[in-house]
C-alpha atoms as a PDB file:
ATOM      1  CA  UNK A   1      59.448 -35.579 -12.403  1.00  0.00           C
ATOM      2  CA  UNK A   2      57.478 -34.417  -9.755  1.00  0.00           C
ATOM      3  CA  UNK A   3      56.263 -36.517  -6.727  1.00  0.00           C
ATOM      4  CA  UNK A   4      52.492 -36.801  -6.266  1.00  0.00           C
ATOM      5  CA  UNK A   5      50.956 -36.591  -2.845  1.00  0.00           C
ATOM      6  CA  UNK A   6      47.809 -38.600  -1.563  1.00  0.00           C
ATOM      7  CA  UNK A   7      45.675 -35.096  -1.404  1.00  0.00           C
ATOM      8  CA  UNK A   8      46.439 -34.756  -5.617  1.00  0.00           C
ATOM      9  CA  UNK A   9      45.926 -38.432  -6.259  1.00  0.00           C
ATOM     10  CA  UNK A  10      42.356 -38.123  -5.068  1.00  0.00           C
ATOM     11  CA  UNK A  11      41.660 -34.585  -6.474  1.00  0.00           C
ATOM     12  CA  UNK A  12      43.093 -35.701  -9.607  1.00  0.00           C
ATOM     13  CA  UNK A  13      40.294 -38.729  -9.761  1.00  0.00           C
ATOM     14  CA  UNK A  14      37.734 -36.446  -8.608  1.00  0.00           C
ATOM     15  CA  UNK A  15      37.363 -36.799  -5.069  1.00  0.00           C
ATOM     16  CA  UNK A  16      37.884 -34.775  -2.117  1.00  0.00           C
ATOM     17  CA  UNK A  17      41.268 -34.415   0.080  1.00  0.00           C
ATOM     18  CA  UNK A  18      39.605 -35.042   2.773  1.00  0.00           C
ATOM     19  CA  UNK A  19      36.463 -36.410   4.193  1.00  0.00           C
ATOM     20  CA  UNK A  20      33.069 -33.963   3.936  1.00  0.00           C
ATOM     21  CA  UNK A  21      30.882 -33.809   6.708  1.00  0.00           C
ATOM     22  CA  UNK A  22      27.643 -35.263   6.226  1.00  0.00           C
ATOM     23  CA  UNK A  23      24.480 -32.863   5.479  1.00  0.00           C
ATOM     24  CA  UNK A  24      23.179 -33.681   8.493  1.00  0.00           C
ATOM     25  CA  UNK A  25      25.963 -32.663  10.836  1.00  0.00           C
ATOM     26  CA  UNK A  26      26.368 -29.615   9.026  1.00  0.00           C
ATOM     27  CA  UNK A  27      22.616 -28.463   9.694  1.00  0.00           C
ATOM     28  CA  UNK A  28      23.136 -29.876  13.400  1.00  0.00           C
ATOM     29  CA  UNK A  29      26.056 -27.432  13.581  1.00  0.00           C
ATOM     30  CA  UNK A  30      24.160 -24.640  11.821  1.00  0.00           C
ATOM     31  CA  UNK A  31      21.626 -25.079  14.558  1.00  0.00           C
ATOM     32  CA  UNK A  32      23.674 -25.018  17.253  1.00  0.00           C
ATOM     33  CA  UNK A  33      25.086 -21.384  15.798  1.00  0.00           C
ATOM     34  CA  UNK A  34      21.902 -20.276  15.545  1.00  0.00           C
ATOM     35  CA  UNK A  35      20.777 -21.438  19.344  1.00  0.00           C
ATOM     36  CA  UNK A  36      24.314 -19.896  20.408  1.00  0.00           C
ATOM     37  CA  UNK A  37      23.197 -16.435  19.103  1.00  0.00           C
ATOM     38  CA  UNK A  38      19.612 -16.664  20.646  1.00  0.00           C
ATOM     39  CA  UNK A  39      21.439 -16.684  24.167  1.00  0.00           C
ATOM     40  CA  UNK A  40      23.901 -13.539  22.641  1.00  0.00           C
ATOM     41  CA  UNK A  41      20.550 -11.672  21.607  1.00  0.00           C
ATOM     42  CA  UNK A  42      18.721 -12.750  24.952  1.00  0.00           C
ATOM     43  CA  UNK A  43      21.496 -11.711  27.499  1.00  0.00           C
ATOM     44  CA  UNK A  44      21.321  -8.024  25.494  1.00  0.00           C
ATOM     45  CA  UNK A  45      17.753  -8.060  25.402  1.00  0.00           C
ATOM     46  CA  UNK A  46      17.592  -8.690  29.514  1.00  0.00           C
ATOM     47  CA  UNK A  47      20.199  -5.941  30.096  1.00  0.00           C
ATOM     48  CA  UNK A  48      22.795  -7.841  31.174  1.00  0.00           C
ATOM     49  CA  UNK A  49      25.209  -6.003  32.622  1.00  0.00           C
ATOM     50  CA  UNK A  50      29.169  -6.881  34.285  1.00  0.00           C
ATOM     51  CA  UNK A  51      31.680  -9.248  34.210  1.00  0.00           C
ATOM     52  CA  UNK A  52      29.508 -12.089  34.598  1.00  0.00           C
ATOM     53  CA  UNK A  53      27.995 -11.580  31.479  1.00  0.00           C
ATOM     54  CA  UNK A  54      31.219 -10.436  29.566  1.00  0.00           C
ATOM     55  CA  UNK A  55      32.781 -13.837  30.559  1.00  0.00           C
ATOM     56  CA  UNK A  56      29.643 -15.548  28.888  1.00  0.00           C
ATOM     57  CA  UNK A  57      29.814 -13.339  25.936  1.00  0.00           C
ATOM     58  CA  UNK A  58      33.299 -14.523  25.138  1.00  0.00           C
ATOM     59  CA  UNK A  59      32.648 -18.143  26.267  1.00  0.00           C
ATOM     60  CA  UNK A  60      29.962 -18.238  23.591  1.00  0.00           C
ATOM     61  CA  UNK A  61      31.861 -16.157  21.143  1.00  0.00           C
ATOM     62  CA  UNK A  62      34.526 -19.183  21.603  1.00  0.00           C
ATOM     63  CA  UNK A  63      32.441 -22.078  20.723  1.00  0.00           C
ATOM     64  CA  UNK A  64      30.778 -20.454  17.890  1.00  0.00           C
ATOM     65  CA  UNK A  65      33.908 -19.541  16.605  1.00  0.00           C
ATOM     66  CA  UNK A  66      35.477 -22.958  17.171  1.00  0.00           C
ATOM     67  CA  UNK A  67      32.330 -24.788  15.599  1.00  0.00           C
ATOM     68  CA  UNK A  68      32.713 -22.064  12.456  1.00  0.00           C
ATOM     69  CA  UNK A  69      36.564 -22.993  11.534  1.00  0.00           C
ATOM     70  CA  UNK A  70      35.850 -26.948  12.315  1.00  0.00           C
ATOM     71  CA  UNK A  71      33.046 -27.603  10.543  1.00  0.00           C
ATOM     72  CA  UNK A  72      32.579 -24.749   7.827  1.00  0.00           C
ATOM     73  CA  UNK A  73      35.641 -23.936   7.439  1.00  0.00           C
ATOM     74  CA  UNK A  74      36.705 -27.897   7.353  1.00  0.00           C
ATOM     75  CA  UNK A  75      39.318 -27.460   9.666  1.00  0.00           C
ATOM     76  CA  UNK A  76      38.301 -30.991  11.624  1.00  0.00           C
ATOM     77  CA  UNK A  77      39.442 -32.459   8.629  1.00  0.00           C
ATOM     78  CA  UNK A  78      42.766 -30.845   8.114  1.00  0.00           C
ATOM     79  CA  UNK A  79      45.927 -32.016   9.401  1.00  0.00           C
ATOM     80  CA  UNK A  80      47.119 -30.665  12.985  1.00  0.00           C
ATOM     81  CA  UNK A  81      49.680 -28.900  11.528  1.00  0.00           C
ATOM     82  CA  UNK A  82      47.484 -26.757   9.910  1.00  0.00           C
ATOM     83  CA  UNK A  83      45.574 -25.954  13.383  1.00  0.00           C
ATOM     84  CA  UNK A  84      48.906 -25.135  15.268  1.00  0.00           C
ATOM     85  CA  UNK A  85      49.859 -22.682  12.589  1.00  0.00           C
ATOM     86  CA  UNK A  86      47.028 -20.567  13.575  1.00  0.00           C
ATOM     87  CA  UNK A  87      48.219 -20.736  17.378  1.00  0.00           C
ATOM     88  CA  UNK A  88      49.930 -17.287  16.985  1.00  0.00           C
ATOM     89  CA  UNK A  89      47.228 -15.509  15.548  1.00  0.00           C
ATOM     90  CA  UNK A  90      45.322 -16.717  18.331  1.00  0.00           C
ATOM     91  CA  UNK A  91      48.239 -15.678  20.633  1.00  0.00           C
ATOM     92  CA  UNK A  92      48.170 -12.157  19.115  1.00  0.00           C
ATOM     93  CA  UNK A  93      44.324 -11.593  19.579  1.00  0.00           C
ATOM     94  CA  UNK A  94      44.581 -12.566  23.212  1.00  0.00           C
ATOM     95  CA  UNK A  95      47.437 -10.275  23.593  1.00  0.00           C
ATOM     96  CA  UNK A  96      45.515  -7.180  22.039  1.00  0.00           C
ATOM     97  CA  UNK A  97      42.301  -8.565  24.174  1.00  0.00           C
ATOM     98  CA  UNK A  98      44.752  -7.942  27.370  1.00  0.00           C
ATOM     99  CA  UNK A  99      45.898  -4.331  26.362  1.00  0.00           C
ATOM    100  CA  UNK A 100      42.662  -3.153  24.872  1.00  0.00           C
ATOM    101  CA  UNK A 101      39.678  -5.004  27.779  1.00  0.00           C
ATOM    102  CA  UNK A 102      41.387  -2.736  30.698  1.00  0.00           C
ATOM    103  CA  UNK A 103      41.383   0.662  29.050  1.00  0.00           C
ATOM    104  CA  UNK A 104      38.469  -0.371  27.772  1.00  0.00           C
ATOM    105  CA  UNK A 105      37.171  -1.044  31.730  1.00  0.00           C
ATOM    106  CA  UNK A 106      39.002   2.790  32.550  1.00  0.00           C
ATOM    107  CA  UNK A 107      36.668   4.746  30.402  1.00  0.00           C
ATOM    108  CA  UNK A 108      34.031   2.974  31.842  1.00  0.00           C
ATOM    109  CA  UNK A 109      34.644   3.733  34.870  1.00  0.00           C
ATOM    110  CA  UNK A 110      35.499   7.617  33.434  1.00  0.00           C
ATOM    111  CA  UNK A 111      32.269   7.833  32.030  1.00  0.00           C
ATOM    112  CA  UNK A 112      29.927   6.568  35.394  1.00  0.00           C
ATOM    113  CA  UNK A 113      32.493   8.909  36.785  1.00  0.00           C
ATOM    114  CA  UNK A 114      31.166  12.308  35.108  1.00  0.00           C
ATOM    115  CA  UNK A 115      27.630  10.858  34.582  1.00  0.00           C
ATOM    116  CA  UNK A 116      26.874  10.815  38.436  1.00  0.00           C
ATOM    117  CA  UNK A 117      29.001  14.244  38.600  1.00  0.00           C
ATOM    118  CA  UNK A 118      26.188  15.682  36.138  1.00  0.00           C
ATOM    119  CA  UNK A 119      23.882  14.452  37.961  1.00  0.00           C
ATOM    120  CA  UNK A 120      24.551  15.614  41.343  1.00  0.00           C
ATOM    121  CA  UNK A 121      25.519  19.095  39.694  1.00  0.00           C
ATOM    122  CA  UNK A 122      21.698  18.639  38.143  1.00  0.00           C
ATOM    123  CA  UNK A 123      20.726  18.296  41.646  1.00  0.00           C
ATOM    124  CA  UNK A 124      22.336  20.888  43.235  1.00  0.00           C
ATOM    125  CA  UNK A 125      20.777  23.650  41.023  1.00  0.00           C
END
């Protein structure tokens, strides 16, 4: 016969594996997303530009992430197990993040490169 775990117990009488946020924390969170991508939208709409704001970008893109798989995604609720078994995907996206942000920076730098060489080629004429 098959052993029966706490989490199947409780689903079995009908309630949850683990304990639901309240209502309230849930709209507190969804606010707190929604202030997060005011300050996204706002940095674009000043015209932003550099590292500066890149490093912001990504520091917000964190947190909303992080407040997305705790809360949403109940993850604050799920053993730690489950949380270090996403470590390597994490892992993986910074790696990609560190191959793709400087060639990214290169063509950049490529394309102010031929802009201002059009431009003074503009001038010369």
């Amino acid at each position: 016969m098959r052993a029966v775990g706490a989490g199947n117990r409780l689903q079995a009488a009908g309630l949850p594996a683990h304990p639901q946020p309240s209502q309230r924390s849930v709209v507190w969170v969804w606010i707190a997303l929604l202030a997060l991508t005011g300050v996204e939208v706002a940095l674009a709409a000043a015209g932003a530009r550099g590292g500066a704001m890149l490093a912001l970008l990504l520091v917000v893109g964190v947190v909303k992430a992080w407040l997305i798989l705790a809360w949403f995604m109940h993850l604050r609720f799920e053993r730690r197990a489950l949380g270090w078994a996403l470590l390597p995907a994490v892992i993986v996206c910074i790696l990609l993040l560190c191959f793709i942000v400087p060639d990214s920076v290169r063509l950049g730098r490529l394309r102010d490169t031929s802009r201002s060489e059009a431009s003074h080629a503009a001038e010369t004429k």
